[in-house]
N, C-alpha and C. Protein backbone atom coordinates (compact mmCIF):
# COMPACT_ATOMS: atom_id res chain seq x y z
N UNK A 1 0.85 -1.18 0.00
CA UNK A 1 0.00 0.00 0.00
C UNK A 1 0.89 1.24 0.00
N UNK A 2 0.19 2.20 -0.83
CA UNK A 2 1.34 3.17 -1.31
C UNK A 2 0.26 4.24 0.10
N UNK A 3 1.42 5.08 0.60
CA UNK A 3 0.76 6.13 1.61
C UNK A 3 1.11 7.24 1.46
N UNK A 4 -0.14 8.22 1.47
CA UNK A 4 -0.61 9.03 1.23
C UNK A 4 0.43 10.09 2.03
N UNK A 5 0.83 11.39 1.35
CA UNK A 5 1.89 12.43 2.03
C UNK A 5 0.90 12.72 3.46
N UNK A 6 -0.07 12.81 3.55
CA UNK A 6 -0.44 13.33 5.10
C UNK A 6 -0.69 12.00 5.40
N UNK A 7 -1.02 10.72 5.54
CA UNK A 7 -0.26 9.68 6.45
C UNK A 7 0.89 9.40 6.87
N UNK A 8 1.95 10.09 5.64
CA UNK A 8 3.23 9.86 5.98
C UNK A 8 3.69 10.58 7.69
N UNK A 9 3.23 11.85 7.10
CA UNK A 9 3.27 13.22 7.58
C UNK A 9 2.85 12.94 9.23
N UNK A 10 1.30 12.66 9.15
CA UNK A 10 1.10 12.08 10.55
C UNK A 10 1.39 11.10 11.59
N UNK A 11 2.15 9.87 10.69
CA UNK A 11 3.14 9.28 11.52
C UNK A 11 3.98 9.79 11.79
N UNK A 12 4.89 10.52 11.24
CA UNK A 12 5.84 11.10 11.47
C UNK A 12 5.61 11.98 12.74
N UNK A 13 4.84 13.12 12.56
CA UNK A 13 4.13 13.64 13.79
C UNK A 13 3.83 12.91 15.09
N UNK A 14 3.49 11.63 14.60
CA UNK A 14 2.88 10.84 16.33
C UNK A 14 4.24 10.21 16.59
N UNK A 15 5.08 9.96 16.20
CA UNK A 15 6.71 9.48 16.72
C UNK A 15 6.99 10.91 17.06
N UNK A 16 7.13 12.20 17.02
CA UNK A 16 7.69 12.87 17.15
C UNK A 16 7.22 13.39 18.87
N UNK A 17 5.63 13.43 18.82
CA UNK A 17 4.87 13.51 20.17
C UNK A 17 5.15 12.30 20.67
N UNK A 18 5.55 11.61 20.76
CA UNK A 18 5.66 10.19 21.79
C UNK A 18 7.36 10.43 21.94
N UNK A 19 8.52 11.09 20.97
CA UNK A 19 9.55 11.54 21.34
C UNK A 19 9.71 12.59 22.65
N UNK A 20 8.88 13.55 22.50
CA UNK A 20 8.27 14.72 23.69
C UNK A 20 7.87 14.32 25.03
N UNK A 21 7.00 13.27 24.78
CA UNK A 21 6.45 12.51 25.91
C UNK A 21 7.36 12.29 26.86
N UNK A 22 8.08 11.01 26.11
CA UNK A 22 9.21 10.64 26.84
C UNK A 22 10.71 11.53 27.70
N UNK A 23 10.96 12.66 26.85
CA UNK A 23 11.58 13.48 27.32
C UNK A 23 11.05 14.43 28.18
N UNK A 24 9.81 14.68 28.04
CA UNK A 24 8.94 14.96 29.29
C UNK A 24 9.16 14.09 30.68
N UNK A 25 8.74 13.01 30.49
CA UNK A 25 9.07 12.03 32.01
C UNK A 25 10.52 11.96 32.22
N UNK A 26 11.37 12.34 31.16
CA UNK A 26 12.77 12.25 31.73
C UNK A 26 12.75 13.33 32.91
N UNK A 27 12.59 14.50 32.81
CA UNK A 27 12.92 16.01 32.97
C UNK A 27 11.54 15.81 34.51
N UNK A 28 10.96 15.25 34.30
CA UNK A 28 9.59 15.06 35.38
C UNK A 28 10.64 14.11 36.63
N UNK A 29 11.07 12.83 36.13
CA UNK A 29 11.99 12.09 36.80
C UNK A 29 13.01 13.03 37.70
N UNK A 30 13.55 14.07 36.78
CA UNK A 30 14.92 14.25 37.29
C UNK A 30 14.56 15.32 38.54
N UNK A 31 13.43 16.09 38.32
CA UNK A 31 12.95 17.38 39.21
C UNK A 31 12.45 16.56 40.16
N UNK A 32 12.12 15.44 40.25
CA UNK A 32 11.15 14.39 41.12
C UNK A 32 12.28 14.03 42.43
N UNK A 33 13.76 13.34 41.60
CA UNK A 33 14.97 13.28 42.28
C UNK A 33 15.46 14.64 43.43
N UNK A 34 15.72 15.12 42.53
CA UNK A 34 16.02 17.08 42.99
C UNK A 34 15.02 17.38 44.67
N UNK A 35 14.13 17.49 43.75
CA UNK A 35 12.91 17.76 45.19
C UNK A 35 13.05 16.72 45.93
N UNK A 36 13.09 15.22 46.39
CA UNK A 36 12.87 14.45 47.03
C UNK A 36 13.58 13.38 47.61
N UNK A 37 14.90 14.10 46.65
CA UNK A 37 16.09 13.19 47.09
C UNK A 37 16.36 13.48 48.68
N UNK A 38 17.36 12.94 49.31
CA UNK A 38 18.58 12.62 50.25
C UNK A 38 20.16 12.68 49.58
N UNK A 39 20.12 13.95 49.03
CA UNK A 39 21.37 14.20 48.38
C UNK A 39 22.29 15.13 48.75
N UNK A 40 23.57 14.46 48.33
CA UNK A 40 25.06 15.51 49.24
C UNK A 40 25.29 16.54 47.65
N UNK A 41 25.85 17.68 48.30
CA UNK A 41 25.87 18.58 47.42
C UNK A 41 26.63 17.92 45.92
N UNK A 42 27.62 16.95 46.06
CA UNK A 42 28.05 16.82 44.72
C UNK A 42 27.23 15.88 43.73
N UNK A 43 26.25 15.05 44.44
CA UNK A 43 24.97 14.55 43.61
C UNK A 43 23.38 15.66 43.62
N UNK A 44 23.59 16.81 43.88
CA UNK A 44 23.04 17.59 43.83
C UNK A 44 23.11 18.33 42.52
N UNK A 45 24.08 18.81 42.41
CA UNK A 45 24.56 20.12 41.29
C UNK A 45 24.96 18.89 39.98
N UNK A 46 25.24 17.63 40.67
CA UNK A 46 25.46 17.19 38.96
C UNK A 46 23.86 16.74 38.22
N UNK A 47 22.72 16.43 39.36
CA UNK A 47 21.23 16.53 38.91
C UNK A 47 20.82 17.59 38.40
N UNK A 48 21.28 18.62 39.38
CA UNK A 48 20.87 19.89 38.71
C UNK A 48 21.57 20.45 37.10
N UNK A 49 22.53 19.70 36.78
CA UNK A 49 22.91 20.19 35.59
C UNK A 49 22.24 19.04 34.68
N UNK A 50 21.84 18.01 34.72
CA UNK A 50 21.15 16.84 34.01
C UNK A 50 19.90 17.62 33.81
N UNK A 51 19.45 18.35 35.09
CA UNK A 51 18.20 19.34 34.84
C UNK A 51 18.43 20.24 34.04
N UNK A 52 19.14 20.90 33.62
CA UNK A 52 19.41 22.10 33.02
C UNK A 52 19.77 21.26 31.68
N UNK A 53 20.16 20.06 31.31
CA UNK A 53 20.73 19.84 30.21
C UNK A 53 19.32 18.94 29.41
N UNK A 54 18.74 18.74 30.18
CA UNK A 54 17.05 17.82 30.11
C UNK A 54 16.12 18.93 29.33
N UNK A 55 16.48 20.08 29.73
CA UNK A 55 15.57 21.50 29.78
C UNK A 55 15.76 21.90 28.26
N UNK A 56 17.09 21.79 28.21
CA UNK A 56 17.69 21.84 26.74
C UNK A 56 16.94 21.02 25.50
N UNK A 57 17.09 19.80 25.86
CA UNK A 57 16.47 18.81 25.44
C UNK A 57 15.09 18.25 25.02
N UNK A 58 14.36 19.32 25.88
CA UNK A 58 13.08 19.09 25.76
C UNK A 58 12.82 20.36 24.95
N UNK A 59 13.36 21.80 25.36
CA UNK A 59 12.83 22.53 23.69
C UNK A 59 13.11 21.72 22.54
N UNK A 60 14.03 21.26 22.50
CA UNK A 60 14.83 20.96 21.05
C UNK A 60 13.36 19.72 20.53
N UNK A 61 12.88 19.08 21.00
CA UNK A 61 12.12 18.17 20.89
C UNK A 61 10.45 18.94 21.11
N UNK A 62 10.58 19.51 21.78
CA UNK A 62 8.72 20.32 21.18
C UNK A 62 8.76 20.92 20.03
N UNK A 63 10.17 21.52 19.52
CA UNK A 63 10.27 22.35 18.61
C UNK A 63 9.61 21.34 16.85
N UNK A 64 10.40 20.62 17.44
CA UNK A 64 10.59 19.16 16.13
C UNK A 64 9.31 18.76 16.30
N UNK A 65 8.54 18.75 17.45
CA UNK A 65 7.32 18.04 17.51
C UNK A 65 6.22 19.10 17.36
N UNK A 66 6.17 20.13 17.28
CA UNK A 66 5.58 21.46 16.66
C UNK A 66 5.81 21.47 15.16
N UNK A 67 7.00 21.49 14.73
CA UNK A 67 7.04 21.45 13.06
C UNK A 67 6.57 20.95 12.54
N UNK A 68 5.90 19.66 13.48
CA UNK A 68 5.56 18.23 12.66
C UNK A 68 3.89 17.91 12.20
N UNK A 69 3.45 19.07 13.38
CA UNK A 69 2.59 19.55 13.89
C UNK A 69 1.92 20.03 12.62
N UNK A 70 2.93 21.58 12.62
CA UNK A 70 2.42 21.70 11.85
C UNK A 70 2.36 21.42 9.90
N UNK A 71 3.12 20.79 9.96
CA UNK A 71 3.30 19.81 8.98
C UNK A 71 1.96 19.29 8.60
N UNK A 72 1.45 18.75 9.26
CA UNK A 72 0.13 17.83 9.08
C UNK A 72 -0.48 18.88 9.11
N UNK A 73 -1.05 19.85 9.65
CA UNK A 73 -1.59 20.87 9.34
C UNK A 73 -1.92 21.29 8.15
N UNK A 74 -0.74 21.40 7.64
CA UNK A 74 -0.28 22.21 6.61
C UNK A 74 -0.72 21.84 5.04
N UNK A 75 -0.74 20.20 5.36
CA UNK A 75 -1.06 19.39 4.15
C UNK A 75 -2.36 18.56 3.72
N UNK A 76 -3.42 19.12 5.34
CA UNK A 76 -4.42 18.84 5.33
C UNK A 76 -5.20 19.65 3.94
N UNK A 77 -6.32 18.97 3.80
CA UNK A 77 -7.08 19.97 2.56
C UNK A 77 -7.71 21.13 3.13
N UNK A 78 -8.13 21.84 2.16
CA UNK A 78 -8.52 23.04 2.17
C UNK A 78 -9.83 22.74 2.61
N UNK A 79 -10.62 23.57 2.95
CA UNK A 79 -12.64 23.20 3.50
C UNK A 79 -12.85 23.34 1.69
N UNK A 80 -12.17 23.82 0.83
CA UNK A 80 -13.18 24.46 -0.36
C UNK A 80 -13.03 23.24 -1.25
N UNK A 81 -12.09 22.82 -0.93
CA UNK A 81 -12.08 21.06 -1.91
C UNK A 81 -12.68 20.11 -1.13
């Protein structure tokens, strides 16, 4: 079965939101640690930079998962056709 550019498009999109997801629960995990740990300052500041480097990580990945977004958007039909 040959598939259609906005099926392509929308898989592509739902790997990209399930990419987000996941880097979401990373960054959820690591603030979870942070707040609730029993930690000495040098497992402290190296979480806190996994946080700061997670933070990074997760624009870079809404961004891609926004494009993708609107991608499918983009290639949907018009209402007039």
């Amino acid at each position: 079965m040959v598939k259609t550019e906005l099926e392509r498009l929308s898989e592509r999109s739902e790997r990209q939101l399930l990419e987000l997801e996941r880097e979401c629960i990373r960054f959820l995990e690591l603030r979870n640690r942070l707040a609730h740990g029993d930690l000495d300052e040098a497992e402290r500041e190296r979480l806190e930079g996994d946080l700061y480097a997670q933070l990074t990580q997760l624009e870079s990945a809404a961004e891609v998962a926004r494009d993708g977004m609107d991608a499918v958007t983009e290639a949907l039909p018009d209402d007039d056709e």
